[in-house]
PDB file of N, CA and C in Angstrom:
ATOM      1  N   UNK A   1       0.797  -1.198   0.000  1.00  0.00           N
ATOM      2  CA  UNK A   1       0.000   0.000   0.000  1.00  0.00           C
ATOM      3  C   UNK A   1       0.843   1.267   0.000  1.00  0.00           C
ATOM      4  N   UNK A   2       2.137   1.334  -0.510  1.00  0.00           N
ATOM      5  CA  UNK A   2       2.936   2.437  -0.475  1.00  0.00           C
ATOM      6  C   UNK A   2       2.584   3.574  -1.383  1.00  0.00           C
ATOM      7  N   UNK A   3       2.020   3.003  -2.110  1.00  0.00           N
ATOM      8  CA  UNK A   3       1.714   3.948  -3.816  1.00  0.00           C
ATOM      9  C   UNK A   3       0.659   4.631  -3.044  1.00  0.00           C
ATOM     10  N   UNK A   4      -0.183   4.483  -2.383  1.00  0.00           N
ATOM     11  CA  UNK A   4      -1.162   5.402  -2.294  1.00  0.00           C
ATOM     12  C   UNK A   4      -0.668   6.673  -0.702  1.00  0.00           C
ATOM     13  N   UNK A   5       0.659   6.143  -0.552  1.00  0.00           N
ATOM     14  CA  UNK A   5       0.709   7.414   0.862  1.00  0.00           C
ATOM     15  C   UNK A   5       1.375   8.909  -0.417  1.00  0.00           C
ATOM     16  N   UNK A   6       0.558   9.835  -0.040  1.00  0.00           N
ATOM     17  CA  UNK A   6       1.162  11.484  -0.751  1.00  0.00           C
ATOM     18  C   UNK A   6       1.026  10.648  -1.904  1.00  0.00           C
ATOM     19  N   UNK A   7      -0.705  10.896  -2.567  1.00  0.00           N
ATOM     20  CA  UNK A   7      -0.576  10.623  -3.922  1.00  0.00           C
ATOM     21  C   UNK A   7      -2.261  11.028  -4.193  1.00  0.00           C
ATOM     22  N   UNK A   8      -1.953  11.895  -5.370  1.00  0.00           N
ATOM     23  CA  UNK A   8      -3.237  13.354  -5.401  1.00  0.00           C
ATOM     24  C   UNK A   8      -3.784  12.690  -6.825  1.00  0.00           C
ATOM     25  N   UNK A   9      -4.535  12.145  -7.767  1.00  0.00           N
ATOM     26  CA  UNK A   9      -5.098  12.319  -9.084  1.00  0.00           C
ATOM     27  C   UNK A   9      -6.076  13.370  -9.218  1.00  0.00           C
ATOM     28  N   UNK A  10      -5.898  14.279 -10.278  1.00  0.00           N
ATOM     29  CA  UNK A  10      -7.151  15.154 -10.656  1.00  0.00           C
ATOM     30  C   UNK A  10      -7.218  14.743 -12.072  1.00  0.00           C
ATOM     31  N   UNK A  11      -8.553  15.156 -12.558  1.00  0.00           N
ATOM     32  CA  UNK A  11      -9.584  15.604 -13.595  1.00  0.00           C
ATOM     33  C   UNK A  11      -9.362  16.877 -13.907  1.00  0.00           C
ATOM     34  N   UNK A  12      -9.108  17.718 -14.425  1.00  0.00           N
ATOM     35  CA  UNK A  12      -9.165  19.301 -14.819  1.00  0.00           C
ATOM     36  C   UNK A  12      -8.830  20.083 -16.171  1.00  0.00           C
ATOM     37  N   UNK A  13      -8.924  21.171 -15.981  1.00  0.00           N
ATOM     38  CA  UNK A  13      -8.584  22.090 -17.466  1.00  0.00           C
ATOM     39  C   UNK A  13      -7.451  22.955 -17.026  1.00  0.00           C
ATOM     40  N   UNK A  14      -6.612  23.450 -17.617  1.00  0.00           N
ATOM     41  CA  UNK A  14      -5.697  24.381 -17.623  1.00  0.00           C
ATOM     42  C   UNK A  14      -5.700  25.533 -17.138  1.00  0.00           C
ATOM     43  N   UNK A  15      -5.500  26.475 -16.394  1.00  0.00           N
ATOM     44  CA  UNK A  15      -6.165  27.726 -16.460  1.00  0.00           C
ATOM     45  C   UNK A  15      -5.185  28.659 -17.153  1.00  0.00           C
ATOM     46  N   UNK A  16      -4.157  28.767 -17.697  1.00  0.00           N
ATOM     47  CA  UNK A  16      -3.116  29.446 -18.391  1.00  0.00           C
ATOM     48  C   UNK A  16      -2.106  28.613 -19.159  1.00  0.00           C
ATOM     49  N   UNK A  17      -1.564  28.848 -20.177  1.00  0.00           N
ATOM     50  CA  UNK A  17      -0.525  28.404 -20.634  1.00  0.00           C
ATOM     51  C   UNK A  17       0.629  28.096 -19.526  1.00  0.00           C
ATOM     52  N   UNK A  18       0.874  27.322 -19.883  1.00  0.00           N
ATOM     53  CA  UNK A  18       2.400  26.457 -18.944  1.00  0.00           C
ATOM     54  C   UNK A  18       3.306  27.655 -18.918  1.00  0.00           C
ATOM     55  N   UNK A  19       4.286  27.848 -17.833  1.00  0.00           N
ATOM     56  CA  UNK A  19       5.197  28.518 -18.169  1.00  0.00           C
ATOM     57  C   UNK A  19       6.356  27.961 -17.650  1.00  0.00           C
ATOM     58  N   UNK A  20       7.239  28.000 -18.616  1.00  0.00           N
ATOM     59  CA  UNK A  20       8.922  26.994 -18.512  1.00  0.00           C
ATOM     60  C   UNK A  20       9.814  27.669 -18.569  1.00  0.00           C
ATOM     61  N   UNK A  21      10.507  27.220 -17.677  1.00  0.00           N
ATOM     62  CA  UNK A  21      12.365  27.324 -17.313  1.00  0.00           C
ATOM     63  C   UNK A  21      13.082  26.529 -17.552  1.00  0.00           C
ATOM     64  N   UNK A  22      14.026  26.854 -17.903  1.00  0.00           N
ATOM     65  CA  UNK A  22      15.019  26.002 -18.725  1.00  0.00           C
ATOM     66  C   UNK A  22      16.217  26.202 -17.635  1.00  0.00           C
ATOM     67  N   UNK A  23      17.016  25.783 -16.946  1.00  0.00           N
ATOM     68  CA  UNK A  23      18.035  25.987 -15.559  1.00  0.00           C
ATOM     69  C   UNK A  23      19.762  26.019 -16.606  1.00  0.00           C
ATOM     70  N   UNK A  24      20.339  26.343 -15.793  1.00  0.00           N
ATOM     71  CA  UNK A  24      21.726  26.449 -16.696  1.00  0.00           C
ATOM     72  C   UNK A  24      22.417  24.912 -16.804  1.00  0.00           C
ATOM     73  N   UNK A  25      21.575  24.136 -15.471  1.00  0.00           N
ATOM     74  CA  UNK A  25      21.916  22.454 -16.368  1.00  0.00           C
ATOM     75  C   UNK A  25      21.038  21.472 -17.168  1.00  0.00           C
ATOM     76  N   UNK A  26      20.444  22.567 -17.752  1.00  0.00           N
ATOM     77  CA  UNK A  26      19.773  22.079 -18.990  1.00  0.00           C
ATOM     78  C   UNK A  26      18.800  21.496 -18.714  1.00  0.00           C
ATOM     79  N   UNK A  27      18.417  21.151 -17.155  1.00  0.00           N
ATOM     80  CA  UNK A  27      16.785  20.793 -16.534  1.00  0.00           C
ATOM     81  C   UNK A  27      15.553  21.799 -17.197  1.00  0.00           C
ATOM     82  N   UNK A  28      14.419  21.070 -17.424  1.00  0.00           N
ATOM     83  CA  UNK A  28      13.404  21.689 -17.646  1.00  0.00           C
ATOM     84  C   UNK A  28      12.324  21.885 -16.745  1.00  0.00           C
ATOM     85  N   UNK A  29      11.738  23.165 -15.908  1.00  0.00           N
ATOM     86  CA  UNK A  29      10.852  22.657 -14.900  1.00  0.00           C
ATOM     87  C   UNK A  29       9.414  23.349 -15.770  1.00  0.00           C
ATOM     88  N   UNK A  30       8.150  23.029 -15.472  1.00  0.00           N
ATOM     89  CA  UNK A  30       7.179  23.892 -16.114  1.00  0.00           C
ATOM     90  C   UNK A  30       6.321  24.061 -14.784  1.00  0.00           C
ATOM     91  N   UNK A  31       5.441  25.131 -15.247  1.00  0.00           N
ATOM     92  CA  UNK A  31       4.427  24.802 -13.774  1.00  0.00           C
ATOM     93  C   UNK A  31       3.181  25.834 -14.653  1.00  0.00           C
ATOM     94  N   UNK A  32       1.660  25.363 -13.635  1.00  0.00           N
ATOM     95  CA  UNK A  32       0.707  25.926 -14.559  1.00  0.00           C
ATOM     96  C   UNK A  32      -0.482  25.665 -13.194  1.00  0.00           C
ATOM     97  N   UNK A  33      -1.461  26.197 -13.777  1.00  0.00           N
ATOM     98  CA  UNK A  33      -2.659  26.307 -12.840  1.00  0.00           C
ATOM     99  C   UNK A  33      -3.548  25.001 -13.365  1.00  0.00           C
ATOM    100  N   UNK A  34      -4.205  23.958 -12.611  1.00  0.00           N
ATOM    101  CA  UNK A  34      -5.136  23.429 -12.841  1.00  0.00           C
ATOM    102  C   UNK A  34      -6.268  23.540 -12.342  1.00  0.00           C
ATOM    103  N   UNK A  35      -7.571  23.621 -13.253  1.00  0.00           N
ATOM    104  CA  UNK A  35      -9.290  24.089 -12.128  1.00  0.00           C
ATOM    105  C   UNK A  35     -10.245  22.338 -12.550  1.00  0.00           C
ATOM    106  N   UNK A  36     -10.437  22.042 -11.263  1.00  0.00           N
ATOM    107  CA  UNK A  36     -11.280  21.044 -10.592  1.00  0.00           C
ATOM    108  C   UNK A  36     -12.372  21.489 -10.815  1.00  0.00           C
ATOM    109  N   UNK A  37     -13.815  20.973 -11.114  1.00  0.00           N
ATOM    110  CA  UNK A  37     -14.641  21.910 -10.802  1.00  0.00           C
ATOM    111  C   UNK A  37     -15.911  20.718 -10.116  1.00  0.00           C
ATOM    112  N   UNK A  38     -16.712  20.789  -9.403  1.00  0.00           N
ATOM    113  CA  UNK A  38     -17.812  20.173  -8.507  1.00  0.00           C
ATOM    114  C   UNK A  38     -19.109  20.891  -8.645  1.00  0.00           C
ATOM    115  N   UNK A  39     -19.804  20.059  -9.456  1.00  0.00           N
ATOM    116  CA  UNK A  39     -21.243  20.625  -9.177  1.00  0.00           C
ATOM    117  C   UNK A  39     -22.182  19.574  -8.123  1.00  0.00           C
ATOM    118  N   UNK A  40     -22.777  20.695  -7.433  1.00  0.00           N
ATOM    119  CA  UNK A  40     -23.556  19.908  -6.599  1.00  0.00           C
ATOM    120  C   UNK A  40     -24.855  20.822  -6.479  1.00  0.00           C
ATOM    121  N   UNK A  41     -25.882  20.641  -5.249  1.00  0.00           N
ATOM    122  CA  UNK A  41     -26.951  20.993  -4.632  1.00  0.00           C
ATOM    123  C   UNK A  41     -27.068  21.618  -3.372  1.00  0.00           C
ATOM    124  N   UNK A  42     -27.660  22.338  -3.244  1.00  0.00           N
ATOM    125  CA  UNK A  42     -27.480  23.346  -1.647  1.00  0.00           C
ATOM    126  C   UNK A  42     -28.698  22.862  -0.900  1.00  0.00           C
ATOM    127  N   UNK A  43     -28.907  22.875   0.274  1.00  0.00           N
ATOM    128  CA  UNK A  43     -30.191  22.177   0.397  1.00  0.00           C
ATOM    129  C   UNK A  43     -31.231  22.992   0.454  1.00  0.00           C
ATOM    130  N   UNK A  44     -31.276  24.248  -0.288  1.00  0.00           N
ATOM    131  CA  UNK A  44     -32.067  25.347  -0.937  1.00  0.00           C
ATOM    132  C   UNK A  44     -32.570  24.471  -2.458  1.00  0.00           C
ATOM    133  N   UNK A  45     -32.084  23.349  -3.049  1.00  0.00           N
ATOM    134  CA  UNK A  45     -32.280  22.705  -3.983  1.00  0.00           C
ATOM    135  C   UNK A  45     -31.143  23.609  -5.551  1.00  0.00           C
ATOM    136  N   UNK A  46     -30.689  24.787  -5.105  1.00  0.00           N
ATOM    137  CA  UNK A  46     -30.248  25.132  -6.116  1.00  0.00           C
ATOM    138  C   UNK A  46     -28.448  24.721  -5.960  1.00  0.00           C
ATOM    139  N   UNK A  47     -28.316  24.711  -7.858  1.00  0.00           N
ATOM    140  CA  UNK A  47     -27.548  24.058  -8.072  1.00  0.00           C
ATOM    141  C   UNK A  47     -25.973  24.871  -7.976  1.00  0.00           C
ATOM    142  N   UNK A  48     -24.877  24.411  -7.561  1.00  0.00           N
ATOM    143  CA  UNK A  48     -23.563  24.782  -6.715  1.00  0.00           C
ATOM    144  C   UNK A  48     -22.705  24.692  -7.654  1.00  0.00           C
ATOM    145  N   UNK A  49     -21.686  25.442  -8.522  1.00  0.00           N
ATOM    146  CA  UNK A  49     -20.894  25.235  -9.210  1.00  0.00           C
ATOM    147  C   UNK A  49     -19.585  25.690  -8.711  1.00  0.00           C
ATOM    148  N   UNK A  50     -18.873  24.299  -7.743  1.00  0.00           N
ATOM    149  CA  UNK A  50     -17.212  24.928  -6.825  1.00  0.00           C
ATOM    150  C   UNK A  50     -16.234  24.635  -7.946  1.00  0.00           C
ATOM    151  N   UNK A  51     -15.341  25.692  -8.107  1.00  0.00           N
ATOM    152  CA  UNK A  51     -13.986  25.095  -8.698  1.00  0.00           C
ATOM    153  C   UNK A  51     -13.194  25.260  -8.145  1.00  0.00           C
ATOM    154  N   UNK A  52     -11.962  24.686  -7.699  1.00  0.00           N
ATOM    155  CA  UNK A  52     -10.870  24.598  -7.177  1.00  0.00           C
ATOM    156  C   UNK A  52      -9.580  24.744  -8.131  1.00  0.00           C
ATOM    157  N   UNK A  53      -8.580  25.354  -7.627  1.00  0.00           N
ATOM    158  CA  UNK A  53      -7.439  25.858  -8.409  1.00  0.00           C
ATOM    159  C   UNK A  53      -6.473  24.970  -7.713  1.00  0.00           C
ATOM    160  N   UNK A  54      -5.253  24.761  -8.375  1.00  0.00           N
ATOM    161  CA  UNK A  54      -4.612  23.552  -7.932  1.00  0.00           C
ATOM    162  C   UNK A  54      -3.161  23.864  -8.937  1.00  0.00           C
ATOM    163  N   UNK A  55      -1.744  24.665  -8.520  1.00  0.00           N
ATOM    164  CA  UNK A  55      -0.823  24.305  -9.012  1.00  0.00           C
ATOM    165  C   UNK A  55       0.265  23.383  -8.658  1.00  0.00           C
ATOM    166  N   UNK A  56       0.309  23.591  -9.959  1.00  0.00           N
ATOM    167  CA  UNK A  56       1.239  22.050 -11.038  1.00  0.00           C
ATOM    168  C   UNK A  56       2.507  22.164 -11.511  1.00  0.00           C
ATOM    169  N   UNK A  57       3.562  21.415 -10.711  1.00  0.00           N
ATOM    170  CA  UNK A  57       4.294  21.548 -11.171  1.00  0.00           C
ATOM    171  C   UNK A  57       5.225  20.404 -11.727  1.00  0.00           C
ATOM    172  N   UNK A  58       5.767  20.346 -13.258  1.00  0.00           N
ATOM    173  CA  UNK A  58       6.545  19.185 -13.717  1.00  0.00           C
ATOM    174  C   UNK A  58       8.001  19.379 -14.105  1.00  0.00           C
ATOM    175  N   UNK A  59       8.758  18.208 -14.145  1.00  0.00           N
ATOM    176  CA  UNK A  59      10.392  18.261 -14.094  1.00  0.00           C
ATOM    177  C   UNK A  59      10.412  17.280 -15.485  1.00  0.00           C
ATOM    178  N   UNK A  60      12.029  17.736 -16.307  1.00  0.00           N
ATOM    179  CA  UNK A  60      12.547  16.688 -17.112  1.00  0.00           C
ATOM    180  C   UNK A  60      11.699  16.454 -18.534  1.00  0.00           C
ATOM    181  N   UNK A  61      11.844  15.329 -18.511  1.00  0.00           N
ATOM    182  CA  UNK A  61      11.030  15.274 -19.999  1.00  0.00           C
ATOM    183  C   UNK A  61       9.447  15.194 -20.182  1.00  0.00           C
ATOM    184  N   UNK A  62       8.711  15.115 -18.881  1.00  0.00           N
ATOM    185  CA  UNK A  62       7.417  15.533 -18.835  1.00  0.00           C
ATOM    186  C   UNK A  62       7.383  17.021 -19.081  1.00  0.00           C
ATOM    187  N   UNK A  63       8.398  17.611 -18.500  1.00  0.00           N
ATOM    188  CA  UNK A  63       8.193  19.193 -18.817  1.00  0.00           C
ATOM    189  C   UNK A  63       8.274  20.127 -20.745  1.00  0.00           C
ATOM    190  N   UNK A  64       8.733  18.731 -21.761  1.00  0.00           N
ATOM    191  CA  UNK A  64       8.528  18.896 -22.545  1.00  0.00           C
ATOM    192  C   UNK A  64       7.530  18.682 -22.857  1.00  0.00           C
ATOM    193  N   UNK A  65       6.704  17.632 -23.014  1.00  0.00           N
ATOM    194  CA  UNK A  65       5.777  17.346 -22.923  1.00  0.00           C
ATOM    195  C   UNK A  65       4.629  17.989 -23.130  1.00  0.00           C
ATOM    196  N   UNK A  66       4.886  19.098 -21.616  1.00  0.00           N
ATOM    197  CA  UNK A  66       3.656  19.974 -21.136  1.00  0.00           C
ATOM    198  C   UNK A  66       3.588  21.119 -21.894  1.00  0.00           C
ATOM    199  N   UNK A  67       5.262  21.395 -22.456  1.00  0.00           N
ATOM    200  CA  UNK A  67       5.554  22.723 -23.478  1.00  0.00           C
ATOM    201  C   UNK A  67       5.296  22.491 -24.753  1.00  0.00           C
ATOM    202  N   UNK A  68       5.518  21.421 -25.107  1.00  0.00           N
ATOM    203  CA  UNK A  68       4.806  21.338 -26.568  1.00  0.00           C
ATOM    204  C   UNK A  68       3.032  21.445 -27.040  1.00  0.00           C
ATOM    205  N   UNK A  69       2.575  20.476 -25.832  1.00  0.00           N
ATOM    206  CA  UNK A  69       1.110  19.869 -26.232  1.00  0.00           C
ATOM    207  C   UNK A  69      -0.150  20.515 -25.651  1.00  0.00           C
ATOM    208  N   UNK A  70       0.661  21.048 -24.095  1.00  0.00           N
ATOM    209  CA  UNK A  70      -0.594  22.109 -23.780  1.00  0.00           C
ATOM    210  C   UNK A  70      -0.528  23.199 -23.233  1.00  0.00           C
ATOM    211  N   UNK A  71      -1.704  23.568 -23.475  1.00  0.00           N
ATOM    212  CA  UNK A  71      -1.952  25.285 -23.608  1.00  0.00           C
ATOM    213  C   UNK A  71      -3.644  25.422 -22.417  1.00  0.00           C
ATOM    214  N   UNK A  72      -3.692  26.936 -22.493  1.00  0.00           N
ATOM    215  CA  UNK A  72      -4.697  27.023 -21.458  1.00  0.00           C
ATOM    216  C   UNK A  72      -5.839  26.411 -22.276  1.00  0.00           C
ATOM    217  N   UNK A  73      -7.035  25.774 -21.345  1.00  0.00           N
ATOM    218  CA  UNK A  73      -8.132  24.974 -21.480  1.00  0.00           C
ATOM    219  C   UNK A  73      -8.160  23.252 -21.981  1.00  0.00           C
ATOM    220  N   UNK A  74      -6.546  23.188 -22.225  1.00  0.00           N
ATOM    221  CA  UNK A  74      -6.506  21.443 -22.295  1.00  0.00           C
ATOM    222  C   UNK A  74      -6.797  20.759 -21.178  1.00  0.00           C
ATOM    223  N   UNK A  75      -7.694  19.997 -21.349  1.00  0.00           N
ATOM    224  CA  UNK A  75      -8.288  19.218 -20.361  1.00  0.00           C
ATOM    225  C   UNK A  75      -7.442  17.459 -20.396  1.00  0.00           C
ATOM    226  N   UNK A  76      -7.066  17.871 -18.571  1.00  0.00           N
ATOM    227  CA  UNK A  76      -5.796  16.576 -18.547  1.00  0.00           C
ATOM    228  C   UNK A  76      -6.274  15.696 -17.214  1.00  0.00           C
ATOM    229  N   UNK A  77      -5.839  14.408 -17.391  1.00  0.00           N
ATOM    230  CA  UNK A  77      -5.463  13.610 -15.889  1.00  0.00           C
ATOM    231  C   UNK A  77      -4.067  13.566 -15.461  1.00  0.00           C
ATOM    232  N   UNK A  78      -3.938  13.821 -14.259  1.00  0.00           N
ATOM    233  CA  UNK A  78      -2.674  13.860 -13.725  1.00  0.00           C
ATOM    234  C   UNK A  78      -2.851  12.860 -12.561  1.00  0.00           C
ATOM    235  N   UNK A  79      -1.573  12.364 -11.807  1.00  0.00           N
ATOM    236  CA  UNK A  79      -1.152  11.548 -10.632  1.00  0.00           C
ATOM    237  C   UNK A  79       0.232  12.362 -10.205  1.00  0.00           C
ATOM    238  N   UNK A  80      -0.156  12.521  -9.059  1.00  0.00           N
ATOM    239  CA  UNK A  80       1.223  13.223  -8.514  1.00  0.00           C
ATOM    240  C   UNK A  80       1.415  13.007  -6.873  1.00  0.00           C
ATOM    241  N   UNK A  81       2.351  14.281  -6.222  1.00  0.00           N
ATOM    242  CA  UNK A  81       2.250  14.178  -4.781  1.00  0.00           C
ATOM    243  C   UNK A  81       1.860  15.395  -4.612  1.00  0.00           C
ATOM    244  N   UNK A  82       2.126  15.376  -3.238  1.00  0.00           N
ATOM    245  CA  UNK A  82       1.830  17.316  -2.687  1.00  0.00           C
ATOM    246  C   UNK A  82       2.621  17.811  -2.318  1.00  0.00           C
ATOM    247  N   UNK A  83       3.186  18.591  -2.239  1.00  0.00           N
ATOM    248  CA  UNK A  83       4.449  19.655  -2.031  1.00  0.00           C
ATOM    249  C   UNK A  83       4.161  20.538  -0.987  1.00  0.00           C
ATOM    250  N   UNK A  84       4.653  20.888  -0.164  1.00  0.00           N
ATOM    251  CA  UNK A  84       4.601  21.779   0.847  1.00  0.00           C
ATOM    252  C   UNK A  84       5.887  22.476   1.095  1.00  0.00           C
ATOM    253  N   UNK A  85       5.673  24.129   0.532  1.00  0.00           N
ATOM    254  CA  UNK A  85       7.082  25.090   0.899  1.00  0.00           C
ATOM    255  C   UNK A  85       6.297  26.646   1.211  1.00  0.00           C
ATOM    256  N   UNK A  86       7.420  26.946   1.880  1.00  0.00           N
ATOM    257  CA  UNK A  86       7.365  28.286   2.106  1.00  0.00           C
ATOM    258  C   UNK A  86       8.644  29.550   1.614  1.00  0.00           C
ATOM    259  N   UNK A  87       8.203  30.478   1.181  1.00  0.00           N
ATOM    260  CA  UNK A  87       9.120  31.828   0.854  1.00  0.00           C
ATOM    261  C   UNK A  87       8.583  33.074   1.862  1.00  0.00           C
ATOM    262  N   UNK A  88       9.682  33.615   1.640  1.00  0.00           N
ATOM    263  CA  UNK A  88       9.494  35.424   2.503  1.00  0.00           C
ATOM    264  C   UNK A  88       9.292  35.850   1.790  1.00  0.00           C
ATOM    265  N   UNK A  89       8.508  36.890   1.516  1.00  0.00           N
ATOM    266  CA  UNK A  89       7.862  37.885   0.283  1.00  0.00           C
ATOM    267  C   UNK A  89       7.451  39.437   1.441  1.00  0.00           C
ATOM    268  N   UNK A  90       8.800  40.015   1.013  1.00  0.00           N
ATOM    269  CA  UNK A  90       8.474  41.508   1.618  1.00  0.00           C
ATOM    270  C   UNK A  90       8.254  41.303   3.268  1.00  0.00           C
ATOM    271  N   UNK A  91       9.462  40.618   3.693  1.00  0.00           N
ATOM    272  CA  UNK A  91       9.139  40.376   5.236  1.00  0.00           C
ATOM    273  C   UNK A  91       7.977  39.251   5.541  1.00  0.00           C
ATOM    274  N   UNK A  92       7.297  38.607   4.655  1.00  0.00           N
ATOM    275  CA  UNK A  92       6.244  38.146   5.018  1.00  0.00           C
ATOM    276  C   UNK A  92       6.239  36.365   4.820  1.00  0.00           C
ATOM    277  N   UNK A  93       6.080  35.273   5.381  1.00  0.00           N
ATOM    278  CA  UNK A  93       6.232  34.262   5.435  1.00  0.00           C
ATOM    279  C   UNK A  93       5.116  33.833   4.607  1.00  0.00           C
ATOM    280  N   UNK A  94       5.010  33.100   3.587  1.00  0.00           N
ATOM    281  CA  UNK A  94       3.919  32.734   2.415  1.00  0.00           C
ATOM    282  C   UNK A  94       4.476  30.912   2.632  1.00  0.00           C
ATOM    283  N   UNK A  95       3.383  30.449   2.277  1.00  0.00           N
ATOM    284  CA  UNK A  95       2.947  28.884   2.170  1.00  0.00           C
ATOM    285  C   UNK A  95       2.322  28.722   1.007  1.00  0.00           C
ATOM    286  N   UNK A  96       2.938  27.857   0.491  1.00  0.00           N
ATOM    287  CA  UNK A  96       2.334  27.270  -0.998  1.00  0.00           C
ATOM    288  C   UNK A  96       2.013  25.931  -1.290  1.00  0.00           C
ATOM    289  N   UNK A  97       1.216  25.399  -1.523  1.00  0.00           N
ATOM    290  CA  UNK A  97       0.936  23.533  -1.945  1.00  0.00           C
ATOM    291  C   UNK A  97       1.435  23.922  -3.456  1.00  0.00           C
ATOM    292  N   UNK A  98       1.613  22.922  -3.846  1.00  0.00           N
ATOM    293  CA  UNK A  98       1.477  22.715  -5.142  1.00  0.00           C
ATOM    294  C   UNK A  98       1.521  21.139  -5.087  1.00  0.00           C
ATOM    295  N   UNK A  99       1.574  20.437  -6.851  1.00  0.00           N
ATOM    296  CA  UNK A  99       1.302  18.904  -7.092  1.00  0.00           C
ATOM    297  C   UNK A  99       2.646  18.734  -7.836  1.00  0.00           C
ATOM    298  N   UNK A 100       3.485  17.968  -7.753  1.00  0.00           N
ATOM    299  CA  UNK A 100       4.477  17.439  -8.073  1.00  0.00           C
ATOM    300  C   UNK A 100       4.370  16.624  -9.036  1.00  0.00           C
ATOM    301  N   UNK A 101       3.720  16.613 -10.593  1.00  0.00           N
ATOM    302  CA  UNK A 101       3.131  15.627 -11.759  1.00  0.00           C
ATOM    303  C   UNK A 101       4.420  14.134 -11.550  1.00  0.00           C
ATOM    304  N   UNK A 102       3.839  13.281 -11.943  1.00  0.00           N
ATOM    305  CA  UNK A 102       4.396  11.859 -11.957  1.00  0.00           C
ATOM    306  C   UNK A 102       3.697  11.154 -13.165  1.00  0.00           C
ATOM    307  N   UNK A 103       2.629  11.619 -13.245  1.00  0.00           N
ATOM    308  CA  UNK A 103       2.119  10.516 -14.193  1.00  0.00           C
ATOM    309  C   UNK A 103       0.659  12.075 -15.216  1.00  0.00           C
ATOM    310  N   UNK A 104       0.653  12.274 -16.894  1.00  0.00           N
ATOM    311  CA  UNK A 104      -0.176  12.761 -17.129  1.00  0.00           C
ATOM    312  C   UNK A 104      -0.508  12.177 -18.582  1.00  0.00           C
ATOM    313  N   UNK A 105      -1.831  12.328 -18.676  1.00  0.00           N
ATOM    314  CA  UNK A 105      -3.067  11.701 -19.604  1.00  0.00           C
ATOM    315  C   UNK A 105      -3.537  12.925 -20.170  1.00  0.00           C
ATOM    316  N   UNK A 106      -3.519  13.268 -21.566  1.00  0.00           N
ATOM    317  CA  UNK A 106      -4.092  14.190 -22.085  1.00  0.00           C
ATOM    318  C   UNK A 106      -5.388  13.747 -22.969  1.00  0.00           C
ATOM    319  N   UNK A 107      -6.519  14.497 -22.533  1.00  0.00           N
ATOM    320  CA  UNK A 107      -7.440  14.393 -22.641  1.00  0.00           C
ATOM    321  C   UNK A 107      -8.689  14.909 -23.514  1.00  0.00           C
ATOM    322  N   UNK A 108      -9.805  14.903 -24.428  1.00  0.00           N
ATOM    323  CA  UNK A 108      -9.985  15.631 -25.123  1.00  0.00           C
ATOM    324  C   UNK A 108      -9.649  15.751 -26.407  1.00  0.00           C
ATOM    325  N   UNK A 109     -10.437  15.931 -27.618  1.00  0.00           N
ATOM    326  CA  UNK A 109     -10.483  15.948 -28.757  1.00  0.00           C
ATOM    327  C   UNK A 109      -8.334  17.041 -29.030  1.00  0.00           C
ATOM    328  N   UNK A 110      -7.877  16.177 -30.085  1.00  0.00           N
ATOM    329  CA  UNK A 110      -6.310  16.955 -30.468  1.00  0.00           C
ATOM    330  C   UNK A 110      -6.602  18.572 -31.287  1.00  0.00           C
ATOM    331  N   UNK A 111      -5.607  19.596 -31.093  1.00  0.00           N
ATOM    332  CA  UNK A 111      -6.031  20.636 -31.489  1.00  0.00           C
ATOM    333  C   UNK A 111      -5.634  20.510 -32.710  1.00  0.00           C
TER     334      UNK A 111
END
């Protein structure tokens, strides 16, 4: 049961074009926004449309991958982990999740 400890799959669409770095040892990292979205019922009977935002970030030759084939509104499956860091920004201590891609499925009619 190891595969399933720190291990996230989503359903989603893009919300921006990927944006990539290229490092001076020739690593590729990309990272991009993904939106979840949940419709449900309120118990007013009316209908709930949540989306959730979720960044993504990929290494290596997935990061080509992500630079060639997609763009904002490609709708993908991903498998990854969760990331947990923090930066100072102007004196100020910031926390960020993001998803660490491992595994992605592109989804949806080819452009």
């Amino acid at each position: 049961m190891t595969s399933l400890k720190n291990h996230v799959q989503l359903i989603g669409r893009l919300g921006n074009d990927p944006e990539v770095r290229t490092f001076e040892s020739g690593k590729k990292m990309a990272t991009f926004s993904l939106a979840t979205n949940e419709t449900y019922y309120n118990n007013k009977g009316e209908k709930v449309e949540d989306t959730q935002w979720h960044n993504i970030v990929v290494w290596g030759k997935k990061a080509d991958v992500v630079e060639n084939y997609l763009n904002k509104g490609s709708e993908i499956a991903l498998g990854g982990k969760l990331i947990n860091r923090s930066y100072e920004k102007e004196g100020e201590k910031k926390y960020i999740t993001e998803i660490s891609l491992s595994e992605l499925h592109m989804m949806g009619k080819k452009d």
